[in-house]
C-alpha atoms as a PDB file:
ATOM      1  CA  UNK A   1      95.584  12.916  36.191  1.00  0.00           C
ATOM      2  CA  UNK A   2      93.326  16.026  35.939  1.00  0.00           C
ATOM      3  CA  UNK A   3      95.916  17.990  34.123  1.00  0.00           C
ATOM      4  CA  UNK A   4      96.102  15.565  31.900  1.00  0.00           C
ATOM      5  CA  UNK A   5      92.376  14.808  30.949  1.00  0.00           C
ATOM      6  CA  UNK A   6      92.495  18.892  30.783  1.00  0.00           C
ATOM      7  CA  UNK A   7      94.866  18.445  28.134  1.00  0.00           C
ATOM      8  CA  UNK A   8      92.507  15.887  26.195  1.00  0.00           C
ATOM      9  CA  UNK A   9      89.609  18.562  26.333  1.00  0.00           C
ATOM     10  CA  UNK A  10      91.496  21.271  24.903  1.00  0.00           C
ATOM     11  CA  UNK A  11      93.114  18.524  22.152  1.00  0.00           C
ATOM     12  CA  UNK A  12      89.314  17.921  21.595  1.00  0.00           C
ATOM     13  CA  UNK A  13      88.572  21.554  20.882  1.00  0.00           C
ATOM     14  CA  UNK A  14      91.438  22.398  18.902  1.00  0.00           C
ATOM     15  CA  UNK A  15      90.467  19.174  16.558  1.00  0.00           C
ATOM     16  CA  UNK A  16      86.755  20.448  15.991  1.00  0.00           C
ATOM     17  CA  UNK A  17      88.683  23.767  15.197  1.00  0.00           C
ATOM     18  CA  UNK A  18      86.471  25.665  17.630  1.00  0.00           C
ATOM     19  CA  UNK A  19      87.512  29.439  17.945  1.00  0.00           C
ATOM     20  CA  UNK A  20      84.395  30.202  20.077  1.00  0.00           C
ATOM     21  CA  UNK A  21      84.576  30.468  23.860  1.00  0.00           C
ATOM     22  CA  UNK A  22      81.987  27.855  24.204  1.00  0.00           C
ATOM     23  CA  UNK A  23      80.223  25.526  21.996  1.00  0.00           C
ATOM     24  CA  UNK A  24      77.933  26.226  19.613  1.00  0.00           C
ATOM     25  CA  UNK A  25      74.970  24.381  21.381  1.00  0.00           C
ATOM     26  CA  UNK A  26      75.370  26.636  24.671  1.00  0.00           C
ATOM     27  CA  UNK A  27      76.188  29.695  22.242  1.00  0.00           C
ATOM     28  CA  UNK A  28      73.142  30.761  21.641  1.00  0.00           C
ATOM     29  CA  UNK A  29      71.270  29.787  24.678  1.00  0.00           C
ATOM     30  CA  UNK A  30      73.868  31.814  26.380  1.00  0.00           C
ATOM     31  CA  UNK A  31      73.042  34.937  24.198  1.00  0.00           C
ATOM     32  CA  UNK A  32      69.130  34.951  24.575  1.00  0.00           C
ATOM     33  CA  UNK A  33      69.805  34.825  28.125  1.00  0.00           C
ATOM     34  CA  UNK A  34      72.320  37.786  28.022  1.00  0.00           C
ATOM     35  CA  UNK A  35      69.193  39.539  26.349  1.00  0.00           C
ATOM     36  CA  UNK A  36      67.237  39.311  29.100  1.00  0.00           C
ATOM     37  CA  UNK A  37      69.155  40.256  31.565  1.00  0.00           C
ATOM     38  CA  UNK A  38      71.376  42.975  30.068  1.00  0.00           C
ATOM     39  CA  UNK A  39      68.410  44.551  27.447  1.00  0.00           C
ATOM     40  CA  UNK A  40      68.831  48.228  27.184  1.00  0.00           C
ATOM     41  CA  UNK A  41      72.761  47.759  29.199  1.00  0.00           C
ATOM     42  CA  UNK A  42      75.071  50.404  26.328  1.00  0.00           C
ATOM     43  CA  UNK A  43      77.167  48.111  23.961  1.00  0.00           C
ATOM     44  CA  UNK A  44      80.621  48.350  26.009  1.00  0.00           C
ATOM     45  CA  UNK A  45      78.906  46.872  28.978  1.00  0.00           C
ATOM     46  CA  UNK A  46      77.043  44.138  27.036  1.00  0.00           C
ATOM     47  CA  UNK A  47      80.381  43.259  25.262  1.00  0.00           C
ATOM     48  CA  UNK A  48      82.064  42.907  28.879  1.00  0.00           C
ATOM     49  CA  UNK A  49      78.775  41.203  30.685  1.00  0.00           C
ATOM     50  CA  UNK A  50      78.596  38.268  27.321  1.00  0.00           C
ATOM     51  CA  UNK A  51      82.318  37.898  27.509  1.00  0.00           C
ATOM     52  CA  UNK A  52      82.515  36.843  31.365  1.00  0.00           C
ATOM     53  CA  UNK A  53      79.594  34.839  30.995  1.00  0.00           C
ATOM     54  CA  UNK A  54      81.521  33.285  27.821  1.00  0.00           C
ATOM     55  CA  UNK A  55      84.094  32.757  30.299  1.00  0.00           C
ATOM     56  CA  UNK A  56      82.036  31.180  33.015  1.00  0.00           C
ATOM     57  CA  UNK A  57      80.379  28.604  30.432  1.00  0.00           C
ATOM     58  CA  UNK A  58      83.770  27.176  29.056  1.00  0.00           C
ATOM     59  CA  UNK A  59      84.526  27.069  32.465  1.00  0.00           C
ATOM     60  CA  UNK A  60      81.775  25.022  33.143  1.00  0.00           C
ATOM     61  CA  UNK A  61      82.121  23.132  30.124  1.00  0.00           C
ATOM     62  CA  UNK A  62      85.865  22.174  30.943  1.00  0.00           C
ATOM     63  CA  UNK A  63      85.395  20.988  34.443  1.00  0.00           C
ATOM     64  CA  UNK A  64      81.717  19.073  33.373  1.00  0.00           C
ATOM     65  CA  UNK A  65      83.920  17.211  31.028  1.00  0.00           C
ATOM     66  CA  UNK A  66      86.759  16.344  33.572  1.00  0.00           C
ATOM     67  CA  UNK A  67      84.221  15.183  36.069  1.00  0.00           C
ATOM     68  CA  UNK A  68      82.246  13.341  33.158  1.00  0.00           C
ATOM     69  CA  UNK A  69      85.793  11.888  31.919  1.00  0.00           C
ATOM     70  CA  UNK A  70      86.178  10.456  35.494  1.00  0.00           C
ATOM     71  CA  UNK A  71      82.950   9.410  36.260  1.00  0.00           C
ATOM     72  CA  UNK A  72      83.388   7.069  33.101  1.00  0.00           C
ATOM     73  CA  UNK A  73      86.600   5.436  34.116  1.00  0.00           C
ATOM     74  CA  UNK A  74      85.524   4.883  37.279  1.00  0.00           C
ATOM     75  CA  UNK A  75      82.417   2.744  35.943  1.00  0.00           C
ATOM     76  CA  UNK A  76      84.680   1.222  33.307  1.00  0.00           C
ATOM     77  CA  UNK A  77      86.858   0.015  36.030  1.00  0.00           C
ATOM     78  CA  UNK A  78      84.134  -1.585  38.099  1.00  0.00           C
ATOM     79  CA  UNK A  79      82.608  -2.935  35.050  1.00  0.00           C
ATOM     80  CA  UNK A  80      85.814  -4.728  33.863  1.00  0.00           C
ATOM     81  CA  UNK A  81      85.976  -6.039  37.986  1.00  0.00           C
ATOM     82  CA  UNK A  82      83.102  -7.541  37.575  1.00  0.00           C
END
């Protein structure tokens, strides 16, 4: 079942045509962050830091969605037993 509701996230990001690692609403967050931390880091190892951290949001982002996605069914189901 988790495979599957995998496969519905990524079906949801290829439909809003998204070719960035995350979406736009953490993009930037993400960035001002990278800032912070990395200021005055040479451009190779600021490319490499905001890429992992790219990696670690859609990461996130993926597996807050699964849980989210099952969370909801599971209070859908007890609100149709009721």
């Amino acid at each position: 079942m988790e495979q599957r509701i995998r496969e519905l996230y990524l079906a949801v990001r290829r439909e809003e045509k998204s070719d960035v690692a995350v979406s736009e609403e953490f993009k930037d967050e993400i960035m001002e962050m990278l800032r912070e931390v990395v200021d005055g880091k040479d451009g190779r190892e600021f490319e490499r830091i905001r890429d992992v951290a790219f990696m670690a949001a859609r990461a996130g982002e993926e597996n807050g969605f699964v849980k989210g996605f099952k969370y909801a069914f599971h209070l859908f189901a007890e609100c149709i037993q009721k």
